[in-house]
PDB file of N, CA and C in Angstrom:
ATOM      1  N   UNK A   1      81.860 119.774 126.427  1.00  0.00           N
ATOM      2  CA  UNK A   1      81.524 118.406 126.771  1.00  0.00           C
ATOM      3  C   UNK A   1      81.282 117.615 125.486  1.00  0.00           C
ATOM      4  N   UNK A   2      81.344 116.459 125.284  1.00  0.00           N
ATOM      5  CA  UNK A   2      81.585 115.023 124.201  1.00  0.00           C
ATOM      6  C   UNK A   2      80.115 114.613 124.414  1.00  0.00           C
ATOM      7  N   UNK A   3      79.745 114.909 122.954  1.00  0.00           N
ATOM      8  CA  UNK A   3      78.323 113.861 122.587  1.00  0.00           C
ATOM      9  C   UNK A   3      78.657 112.760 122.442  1.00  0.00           C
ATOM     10  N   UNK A   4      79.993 112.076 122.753  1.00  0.00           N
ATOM     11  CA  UNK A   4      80.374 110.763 122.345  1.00  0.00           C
ATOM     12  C   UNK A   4      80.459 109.744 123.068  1.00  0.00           C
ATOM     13  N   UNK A   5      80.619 108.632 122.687  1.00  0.00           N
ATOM     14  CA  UNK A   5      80.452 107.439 123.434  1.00  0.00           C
ATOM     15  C   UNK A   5      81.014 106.270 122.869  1.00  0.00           C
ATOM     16  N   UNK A   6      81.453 105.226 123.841  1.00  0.00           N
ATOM     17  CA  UNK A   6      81.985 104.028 123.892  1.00  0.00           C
ATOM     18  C   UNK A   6      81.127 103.174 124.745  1.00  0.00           C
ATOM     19  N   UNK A   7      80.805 102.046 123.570  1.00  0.00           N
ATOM     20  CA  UNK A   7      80.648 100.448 124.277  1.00  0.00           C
ATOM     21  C   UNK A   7      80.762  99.562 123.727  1.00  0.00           C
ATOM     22  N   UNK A   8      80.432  98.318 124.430  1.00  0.00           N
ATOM     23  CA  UNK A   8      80.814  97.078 123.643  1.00  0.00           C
ATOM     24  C   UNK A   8      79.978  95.967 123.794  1.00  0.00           C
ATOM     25  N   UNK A   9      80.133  95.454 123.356  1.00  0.00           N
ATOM     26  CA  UNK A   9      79.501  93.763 123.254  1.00  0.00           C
ATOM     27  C   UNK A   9      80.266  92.466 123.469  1.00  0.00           C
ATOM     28  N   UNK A  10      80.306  91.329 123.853  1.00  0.00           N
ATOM     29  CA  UNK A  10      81.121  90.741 124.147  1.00  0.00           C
ATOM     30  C   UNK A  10      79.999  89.069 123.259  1.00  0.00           C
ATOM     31  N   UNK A  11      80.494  88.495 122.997  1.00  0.00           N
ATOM     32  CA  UNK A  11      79.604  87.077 122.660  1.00  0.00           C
ATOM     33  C   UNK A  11      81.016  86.020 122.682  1.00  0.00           C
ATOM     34  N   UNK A  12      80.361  85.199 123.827  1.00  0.00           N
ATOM     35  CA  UNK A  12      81.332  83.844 123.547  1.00  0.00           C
ATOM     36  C   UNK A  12      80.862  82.711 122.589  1.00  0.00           C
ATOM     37  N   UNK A  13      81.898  82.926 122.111  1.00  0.00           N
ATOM     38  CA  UNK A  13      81.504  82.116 120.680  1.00  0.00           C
ATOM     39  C   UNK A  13      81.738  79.920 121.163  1.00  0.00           C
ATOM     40  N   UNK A  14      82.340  79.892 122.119  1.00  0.00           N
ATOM     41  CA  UNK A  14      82.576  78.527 122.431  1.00  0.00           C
ATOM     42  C   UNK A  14      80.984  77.467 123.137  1.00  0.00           C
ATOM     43  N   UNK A  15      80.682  78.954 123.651  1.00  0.00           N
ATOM     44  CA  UNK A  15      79.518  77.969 124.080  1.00  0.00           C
ATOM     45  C   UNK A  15      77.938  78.645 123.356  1.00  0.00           C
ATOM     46  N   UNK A  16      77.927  79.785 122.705  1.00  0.00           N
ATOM     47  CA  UNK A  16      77.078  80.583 121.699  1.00  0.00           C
ATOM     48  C   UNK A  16      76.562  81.434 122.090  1.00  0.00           C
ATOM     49  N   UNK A  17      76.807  82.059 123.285  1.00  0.00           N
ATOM     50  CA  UNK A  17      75.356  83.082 124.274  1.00  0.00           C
ATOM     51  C   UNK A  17      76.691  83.820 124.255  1.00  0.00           C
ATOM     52  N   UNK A  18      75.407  85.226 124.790  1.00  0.00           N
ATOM     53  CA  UNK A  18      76.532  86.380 125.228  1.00  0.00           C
ATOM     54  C   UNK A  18      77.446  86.434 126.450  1.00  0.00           C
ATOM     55  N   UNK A  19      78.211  86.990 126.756  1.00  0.00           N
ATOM     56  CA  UNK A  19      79.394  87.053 127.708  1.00  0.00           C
ATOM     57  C   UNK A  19      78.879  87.626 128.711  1.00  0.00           C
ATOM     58  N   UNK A  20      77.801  87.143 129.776  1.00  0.00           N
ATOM     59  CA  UNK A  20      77.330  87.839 130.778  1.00  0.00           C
ATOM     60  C   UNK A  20      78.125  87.297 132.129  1.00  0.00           C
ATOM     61  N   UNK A  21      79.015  88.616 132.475  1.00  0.00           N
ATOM     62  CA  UNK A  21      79.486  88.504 133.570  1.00  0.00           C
ATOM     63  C   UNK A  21      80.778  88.375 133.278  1.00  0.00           C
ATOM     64  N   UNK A  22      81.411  88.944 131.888  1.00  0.00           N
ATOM     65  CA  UNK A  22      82.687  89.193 131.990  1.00  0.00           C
ATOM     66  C   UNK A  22      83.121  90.567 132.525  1.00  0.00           C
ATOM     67  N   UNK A  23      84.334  90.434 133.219  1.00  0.00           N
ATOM     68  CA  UNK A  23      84.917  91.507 133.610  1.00  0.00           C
ATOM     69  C   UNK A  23      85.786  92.611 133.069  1.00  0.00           C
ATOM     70  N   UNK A  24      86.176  93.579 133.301  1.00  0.00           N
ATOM     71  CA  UNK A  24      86.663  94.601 132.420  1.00  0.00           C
ATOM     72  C   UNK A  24      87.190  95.503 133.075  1.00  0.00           C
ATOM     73  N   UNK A  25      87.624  96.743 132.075  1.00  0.00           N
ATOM     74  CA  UNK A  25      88.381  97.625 132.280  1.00  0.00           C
ATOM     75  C   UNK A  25      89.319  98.422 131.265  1.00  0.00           C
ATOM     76  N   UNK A  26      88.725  99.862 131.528  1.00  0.00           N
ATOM     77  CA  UNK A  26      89.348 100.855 130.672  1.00  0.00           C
ATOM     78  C   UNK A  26      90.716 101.586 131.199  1.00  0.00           C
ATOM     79  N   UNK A  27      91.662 101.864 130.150  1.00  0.00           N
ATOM     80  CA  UNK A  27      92.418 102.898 130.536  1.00  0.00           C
ATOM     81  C   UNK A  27      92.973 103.881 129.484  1.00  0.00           C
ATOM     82  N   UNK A  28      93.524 104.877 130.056  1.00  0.00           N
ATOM     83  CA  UNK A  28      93.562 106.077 129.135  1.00  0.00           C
ATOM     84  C   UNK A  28      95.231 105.700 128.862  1.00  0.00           C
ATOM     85  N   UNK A  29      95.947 105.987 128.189  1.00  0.00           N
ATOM     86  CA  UNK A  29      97.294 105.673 127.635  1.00  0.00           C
ATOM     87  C   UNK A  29      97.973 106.486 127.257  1.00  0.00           C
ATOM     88  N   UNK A  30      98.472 107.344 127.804  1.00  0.00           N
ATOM     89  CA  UNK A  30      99.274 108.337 127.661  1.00  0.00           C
ATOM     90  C   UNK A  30     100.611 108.372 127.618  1.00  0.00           C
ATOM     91  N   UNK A  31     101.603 108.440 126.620  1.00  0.00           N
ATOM     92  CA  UNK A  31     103.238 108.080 126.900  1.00  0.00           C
ATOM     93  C   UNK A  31     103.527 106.711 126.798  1.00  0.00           C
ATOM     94  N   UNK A  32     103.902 106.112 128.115  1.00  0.00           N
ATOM     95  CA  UNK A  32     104.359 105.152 128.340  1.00  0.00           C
ATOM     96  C   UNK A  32     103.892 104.648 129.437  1.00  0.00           C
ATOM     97  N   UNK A  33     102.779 105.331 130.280  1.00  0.00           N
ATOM     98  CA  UNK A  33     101.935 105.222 131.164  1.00  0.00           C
ATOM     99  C   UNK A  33     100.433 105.119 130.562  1.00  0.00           C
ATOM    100  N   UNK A  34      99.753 104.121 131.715  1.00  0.00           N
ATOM    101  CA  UNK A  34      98.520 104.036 131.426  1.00  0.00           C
ATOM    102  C   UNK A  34      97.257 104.414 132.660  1.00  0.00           C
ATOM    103  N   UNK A  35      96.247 104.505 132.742  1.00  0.00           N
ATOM    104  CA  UNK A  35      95.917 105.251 133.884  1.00  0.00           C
ATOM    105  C   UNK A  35      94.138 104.623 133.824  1.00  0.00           C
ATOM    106  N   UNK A  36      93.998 103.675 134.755  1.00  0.00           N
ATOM    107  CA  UNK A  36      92.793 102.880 134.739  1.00  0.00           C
ATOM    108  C   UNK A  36      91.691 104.446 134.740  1.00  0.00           C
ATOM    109  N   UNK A  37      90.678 103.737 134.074  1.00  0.00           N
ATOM    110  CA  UNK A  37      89.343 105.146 134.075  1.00  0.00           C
ATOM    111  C   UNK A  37      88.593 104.546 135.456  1.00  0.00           C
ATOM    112  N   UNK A  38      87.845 103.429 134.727  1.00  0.00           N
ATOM    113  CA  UNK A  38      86.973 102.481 135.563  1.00  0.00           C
ATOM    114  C   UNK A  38      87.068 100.874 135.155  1.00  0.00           C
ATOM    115  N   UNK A  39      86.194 100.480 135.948  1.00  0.00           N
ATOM    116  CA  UNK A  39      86.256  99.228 135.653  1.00  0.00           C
ATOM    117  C   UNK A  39      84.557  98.672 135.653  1.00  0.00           C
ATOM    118  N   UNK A  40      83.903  97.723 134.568  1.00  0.00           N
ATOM    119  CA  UNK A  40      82.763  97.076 134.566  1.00  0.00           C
ATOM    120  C   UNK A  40      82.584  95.891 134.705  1.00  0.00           C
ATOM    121  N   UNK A  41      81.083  95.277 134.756  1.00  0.00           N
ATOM    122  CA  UNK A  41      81.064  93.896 134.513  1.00  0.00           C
ATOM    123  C   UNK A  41      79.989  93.839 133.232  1.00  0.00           C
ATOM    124  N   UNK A  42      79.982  92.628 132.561  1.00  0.00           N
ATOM    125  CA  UNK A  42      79.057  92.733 131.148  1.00  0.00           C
ATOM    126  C   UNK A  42      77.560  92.212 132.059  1.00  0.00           C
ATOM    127  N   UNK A  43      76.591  92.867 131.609  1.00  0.00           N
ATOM    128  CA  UNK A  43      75.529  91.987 131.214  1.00  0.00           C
ATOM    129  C   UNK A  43      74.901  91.071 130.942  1.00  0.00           C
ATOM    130  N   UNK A  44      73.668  90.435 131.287  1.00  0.00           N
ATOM    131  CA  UNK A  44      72.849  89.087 130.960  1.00  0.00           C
ATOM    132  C   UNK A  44      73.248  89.090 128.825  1.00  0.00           C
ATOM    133  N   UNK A  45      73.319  90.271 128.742  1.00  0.00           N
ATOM    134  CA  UNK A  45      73.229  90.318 127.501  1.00  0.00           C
ATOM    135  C   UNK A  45      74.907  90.435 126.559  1.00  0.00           C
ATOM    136  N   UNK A  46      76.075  90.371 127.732  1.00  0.00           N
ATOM    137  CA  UNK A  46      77.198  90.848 127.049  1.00  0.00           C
ATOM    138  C   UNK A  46      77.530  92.486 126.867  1.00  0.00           C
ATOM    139  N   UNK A  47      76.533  92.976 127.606  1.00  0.00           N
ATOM    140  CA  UNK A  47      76.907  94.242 126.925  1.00  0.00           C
ATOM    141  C   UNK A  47      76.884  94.961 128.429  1.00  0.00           C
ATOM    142  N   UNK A  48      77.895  96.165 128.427  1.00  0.00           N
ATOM    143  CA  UNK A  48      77.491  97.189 129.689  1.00  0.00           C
ATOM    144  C   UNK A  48      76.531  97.423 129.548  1.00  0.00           C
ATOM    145  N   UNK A  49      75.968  97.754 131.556  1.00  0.00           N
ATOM    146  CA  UNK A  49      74.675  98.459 131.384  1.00  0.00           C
ATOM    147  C   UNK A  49      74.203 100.198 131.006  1.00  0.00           C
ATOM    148  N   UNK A  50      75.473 100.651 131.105  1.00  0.00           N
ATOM    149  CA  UNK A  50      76.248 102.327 131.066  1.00  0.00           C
ATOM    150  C   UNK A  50      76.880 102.235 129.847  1.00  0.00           C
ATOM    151  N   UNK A  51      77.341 103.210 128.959  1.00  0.00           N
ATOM    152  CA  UNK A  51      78.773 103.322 128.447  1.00  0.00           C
ATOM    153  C   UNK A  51      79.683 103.107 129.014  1.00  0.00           C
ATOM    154  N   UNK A  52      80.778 102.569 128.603  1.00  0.00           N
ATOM    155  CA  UNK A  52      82.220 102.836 129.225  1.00  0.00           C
ATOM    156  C   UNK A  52      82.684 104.010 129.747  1.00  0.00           C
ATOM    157  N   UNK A  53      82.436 105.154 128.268  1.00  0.00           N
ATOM    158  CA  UNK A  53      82.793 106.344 128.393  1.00  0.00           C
ATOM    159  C   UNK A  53      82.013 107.446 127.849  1.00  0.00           C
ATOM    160  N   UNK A  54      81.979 108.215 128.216  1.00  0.00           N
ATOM    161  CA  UNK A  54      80.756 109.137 127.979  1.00  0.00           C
ATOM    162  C   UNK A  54      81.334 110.747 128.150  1.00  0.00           C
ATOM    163  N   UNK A  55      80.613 111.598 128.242  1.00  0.00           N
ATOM    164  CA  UNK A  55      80.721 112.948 128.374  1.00  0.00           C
ATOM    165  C   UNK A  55      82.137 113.409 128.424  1.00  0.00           C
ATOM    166  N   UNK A  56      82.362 113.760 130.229  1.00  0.00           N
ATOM    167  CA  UNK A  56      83.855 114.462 130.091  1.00  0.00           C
ATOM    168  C   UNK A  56      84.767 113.143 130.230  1.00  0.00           C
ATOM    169  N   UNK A  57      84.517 111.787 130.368  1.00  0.00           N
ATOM    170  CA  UNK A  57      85.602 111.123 130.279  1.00  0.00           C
ATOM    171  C   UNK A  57      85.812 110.620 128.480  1.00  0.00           C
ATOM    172  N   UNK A  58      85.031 110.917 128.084  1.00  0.00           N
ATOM    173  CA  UNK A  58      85.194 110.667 126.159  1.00  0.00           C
ATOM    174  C   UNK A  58      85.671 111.515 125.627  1.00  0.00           C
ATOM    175  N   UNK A  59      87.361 111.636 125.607  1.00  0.00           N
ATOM    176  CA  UNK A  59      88.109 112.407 124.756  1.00  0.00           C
ATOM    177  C   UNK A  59      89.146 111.581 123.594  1.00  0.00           C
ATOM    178  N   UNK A  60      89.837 112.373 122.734  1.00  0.00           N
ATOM    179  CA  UNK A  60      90.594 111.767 121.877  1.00  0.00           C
ATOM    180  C   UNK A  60      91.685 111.645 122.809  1.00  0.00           C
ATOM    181  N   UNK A  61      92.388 110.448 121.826  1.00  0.00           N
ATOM    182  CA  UNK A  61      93.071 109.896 122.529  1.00  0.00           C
ATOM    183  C   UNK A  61      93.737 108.724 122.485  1.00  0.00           C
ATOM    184  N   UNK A  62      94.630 107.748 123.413  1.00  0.00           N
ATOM    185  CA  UNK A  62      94.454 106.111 122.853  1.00  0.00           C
ATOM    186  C   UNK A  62      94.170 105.530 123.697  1.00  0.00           C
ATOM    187  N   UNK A  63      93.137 104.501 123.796  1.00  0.00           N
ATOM    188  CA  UNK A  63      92.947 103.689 125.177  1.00  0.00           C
ATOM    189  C   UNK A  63      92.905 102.388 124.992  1.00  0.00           C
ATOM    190  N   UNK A  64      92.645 101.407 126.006  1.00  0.00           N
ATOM    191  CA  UNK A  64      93.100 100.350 126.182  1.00  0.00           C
ATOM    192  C   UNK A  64      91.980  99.739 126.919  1.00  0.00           C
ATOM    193  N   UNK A  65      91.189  98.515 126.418  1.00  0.00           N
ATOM    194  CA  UNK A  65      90.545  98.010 126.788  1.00  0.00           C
ATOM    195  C   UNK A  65      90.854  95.937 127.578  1.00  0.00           C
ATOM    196  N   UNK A  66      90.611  96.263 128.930  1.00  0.00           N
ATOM    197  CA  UNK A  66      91.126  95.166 129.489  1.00  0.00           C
ATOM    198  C   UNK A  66      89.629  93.791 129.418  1.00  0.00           C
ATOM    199  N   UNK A  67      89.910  92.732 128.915  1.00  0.00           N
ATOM    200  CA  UNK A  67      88.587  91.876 129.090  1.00  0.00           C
ATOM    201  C   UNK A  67      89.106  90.754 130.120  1.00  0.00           C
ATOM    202  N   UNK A  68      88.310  90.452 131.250  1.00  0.00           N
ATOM    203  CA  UNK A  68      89.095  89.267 131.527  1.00  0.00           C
ATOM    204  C   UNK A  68      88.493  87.787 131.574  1.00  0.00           C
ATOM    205  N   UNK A  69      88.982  87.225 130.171  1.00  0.00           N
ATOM    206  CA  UNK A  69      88.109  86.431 129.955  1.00  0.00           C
ATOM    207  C   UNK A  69      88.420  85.171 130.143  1.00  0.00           C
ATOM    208  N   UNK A  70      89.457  84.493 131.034  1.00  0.00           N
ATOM    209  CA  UNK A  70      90.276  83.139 130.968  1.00  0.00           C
ATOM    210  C   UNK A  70      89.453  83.329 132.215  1.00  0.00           C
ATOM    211  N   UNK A  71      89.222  84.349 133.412  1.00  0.00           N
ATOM    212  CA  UNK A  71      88.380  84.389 134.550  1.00  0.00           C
ATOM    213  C   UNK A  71      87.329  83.884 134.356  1.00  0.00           C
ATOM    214  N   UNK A  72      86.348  83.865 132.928  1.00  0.00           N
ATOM    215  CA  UNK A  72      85.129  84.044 132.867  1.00  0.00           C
ATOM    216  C   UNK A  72      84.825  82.493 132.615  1.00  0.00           C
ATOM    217  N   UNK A  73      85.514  81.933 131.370  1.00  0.00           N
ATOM    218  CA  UNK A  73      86.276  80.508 130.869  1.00  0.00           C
ATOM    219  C   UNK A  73      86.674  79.530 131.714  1.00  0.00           C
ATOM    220  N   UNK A  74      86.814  80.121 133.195  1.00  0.00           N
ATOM    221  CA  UNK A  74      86.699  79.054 134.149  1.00  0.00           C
ATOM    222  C   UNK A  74      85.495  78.463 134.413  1.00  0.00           C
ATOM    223  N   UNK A  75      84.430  79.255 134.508  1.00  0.00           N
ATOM    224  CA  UNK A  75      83.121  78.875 134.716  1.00  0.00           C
ATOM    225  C   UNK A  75      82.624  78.036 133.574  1.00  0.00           C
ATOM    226  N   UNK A  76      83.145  77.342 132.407  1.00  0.00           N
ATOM    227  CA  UNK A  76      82.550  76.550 131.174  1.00  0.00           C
ATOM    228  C   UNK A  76      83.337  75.706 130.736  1.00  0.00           C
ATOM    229  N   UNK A  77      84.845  75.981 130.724  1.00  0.00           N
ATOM    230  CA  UNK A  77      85.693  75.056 130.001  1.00  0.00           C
ATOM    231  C   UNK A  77      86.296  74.224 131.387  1.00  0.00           C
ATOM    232  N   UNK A  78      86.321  72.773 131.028  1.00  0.00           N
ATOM    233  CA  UNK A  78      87.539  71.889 132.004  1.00  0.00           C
ATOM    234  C   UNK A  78      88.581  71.430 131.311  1.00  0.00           C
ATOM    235  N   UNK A  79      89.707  72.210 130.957  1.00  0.00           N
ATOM    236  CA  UNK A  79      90.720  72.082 129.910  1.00  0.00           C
ATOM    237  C   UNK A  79      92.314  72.655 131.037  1.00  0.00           C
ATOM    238  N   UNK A  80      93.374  72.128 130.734  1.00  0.00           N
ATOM    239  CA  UNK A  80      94.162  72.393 131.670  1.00  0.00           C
ATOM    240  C   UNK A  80      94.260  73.826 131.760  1.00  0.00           C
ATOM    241  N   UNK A  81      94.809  74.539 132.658  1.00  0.00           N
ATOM    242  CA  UNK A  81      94.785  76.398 132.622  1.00  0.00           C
ATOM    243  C   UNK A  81      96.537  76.374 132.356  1.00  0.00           C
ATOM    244  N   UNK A  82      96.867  77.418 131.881  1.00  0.00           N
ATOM    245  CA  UNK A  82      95.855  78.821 131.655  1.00  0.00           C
ATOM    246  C   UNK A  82      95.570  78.382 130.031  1.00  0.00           C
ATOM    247  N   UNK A  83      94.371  79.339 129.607  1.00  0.00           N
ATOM    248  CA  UNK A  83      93.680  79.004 128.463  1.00  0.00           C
ATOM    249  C   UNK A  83      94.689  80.005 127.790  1.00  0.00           C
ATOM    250  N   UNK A  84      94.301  79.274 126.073  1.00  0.00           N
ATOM    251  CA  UNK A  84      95.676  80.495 125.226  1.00  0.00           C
ATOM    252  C   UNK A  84      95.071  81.371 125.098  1.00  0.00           C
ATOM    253  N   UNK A  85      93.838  82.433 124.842  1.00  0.00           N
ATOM    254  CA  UNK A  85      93.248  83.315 125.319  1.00  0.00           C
ATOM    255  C   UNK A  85      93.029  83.630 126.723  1.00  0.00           C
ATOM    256  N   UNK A  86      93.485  84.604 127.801  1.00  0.00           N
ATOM    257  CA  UNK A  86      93.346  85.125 128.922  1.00  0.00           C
ATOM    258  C   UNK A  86      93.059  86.154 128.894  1.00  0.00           C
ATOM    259  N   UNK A  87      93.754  87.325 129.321  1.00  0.00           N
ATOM    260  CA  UNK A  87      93.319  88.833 129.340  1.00  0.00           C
ATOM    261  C   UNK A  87      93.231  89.464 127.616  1.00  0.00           C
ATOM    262  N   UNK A  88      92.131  89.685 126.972  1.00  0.00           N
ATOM    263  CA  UNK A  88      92.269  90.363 125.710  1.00  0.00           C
ATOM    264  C   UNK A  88      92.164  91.739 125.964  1.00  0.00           C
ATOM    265  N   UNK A  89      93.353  91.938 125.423  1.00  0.00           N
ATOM    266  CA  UNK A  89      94.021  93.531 125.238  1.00  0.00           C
ATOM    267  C   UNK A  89      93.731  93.976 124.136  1.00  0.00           C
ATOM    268  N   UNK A  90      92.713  95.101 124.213  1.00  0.00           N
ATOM    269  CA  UNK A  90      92.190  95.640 123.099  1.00  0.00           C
ATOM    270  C   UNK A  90      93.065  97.149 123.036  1.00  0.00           C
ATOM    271  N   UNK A  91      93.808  97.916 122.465  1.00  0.00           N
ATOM    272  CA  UNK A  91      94.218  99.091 122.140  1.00  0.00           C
ATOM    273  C   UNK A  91      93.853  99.629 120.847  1.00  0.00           C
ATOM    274  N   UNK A  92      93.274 100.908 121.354  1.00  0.00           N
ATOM    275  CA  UNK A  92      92.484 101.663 119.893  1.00  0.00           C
ATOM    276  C   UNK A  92      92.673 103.193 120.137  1.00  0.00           C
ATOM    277  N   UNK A  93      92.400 103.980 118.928  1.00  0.00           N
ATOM    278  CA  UNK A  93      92.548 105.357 119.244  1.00  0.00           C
ATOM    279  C   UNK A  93      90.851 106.101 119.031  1.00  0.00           C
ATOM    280  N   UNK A  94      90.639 107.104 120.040  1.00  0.00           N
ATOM    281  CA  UNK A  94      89.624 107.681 119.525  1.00  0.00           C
ATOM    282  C   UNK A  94      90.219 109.219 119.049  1.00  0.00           C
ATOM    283  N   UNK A  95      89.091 109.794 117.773  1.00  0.00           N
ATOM    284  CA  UNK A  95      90.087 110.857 117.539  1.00  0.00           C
ATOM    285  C   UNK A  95      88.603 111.714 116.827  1.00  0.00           C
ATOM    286  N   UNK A  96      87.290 111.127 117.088  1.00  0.00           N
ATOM    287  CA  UNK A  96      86.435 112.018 117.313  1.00  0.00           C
ATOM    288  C   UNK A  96      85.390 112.187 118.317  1.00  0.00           C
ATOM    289  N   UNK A  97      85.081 112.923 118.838  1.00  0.00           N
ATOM    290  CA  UNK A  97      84.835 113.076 120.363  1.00  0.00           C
ATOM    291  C   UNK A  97      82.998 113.076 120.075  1.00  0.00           C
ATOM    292  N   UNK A  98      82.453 113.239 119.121  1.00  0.00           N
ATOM    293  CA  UNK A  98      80.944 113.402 119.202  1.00  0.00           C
ATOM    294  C   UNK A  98      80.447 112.410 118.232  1.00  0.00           C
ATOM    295  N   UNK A  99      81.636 110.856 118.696  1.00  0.00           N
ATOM    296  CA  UNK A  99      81.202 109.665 117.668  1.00  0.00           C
ATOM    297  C   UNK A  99      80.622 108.865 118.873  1.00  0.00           C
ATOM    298  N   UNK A 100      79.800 107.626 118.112  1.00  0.00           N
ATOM    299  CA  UNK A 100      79.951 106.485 119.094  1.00  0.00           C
ATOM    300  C   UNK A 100      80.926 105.500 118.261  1.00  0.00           C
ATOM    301  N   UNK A 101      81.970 104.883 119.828  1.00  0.00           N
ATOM    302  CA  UNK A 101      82.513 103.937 119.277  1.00  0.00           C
ATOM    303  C   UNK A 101      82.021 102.610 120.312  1.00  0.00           C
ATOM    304  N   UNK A 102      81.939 101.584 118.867  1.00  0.00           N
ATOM    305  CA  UNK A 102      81.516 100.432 120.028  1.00  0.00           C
ATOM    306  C   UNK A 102      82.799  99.354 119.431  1.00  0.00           C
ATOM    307  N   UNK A 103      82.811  98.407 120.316  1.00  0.00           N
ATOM    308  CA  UNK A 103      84.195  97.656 120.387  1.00  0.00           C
ATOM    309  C   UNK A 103      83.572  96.134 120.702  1.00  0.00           C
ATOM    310  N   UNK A 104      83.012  95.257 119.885  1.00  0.00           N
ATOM    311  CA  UNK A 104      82.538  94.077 119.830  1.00  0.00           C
ATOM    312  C   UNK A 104      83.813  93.103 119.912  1.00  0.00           C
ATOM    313  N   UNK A 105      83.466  92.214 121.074  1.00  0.00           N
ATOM    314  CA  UNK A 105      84.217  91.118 120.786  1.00  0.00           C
ATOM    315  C   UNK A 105      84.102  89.752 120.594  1.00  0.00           C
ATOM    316  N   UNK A 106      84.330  89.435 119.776  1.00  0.00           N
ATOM    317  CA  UNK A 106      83.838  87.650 119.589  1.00  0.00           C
ATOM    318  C   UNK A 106      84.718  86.425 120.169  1.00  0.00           C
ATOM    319  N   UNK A 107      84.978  86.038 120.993  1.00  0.00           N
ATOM    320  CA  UNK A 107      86.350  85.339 122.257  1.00  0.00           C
ATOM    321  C   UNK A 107      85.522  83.697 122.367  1.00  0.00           C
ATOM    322  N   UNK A 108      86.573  83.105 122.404  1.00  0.00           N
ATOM    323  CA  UNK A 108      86.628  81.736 122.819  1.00  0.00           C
ATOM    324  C   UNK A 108      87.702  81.491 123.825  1.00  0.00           C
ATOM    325  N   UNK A 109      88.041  80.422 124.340  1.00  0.00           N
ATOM    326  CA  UNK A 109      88.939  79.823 125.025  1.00  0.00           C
ATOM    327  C   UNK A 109      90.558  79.945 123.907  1.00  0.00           C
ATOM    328  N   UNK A 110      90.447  79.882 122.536  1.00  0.00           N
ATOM    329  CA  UNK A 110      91.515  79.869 121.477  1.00  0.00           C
ATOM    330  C   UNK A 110      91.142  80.940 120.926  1.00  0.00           C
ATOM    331  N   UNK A 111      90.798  81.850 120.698  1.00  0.00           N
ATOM    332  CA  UNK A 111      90.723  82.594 119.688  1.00  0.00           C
ATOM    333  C   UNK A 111      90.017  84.026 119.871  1.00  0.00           C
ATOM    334  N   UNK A 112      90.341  85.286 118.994  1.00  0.00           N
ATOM    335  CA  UNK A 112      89.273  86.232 119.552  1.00  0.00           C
ATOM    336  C   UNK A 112      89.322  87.172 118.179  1.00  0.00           C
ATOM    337  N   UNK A 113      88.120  87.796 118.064  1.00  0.00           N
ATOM    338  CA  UNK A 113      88.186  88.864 117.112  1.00  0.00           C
ATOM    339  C   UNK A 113      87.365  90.344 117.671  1.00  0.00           C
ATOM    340  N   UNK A 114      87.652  91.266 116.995  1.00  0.00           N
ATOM    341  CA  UNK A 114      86.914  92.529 117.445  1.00  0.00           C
ATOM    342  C   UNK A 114      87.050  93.749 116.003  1.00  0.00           C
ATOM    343  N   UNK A 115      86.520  94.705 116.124  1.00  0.00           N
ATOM    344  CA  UNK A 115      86.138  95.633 115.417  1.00  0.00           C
ATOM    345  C   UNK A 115      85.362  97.150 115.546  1.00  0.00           C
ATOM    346  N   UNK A 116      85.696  98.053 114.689  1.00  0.00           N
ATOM    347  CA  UNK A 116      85.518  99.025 115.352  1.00  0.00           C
ATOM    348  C   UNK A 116      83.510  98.552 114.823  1.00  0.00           C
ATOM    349  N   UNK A 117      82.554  98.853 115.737  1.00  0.00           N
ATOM    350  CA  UNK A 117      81.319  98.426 114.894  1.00  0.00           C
ATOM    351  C   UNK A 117      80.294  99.748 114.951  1.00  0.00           C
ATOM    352  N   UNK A 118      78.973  99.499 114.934  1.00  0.00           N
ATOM    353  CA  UNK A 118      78.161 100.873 114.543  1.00  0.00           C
ATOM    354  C   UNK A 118      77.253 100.841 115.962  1.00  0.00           C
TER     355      UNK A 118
END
């Protein structure tokens, strides 16, 4: 079993508070196929209340992190749709199993950044 772990943080940078109540979703990526794990919602704070991934679902590997944040961007922006940021597709590899990885994202309506963080 994996001492390791995945999470994230989310902060919308357009209006300055954290991303509470964005939606999500992991998947494992294998080949040319991808294979949903689960799916979350963020926090008052932006952040899951769980890991993403934990024990036996935290293996090496490459996965794919779904945000859905043009959903979330409805609730703040009145700008015509769809926003040029919508679903941010995060793809990363994990390749040690007794790390934590956390996956911060900083998203606006235009723009987004992320990183592997501590």
């Amino acid at each position: 079993m994996s001492n390791g772990y995945l999470t994230t943080h989310v902060l919308d940078i357009y209006n300055g508070i954290p991303g509470k109540g964005i939606k999500g979703a992991i998947f494992r990526i294998e080949g040319e196929n991808k294979k949903k794990i689960k799916e979350f919602e963020l926090n008052k704070d932006g952040r899951s209340e769980n890991p993403i991934l934990e024990k036996n679902e935290f293996n090496t590997g490459k996965y794919e992190l779904i945000f859905y944040c043009g959903e979330y961007f409805n609730n703040f922006v009145d700008i015509e749709k769809p926003f040029f940021v919508d679903d941010v597709i995060i793809r990363f590899g994990i390749n040690e199993i007794d790390q934590h990885y956390h996956v911060p994202l900083l998203v606006s309506p235009w723009s987004y950044s992320t990183y592997r963080g501590s």
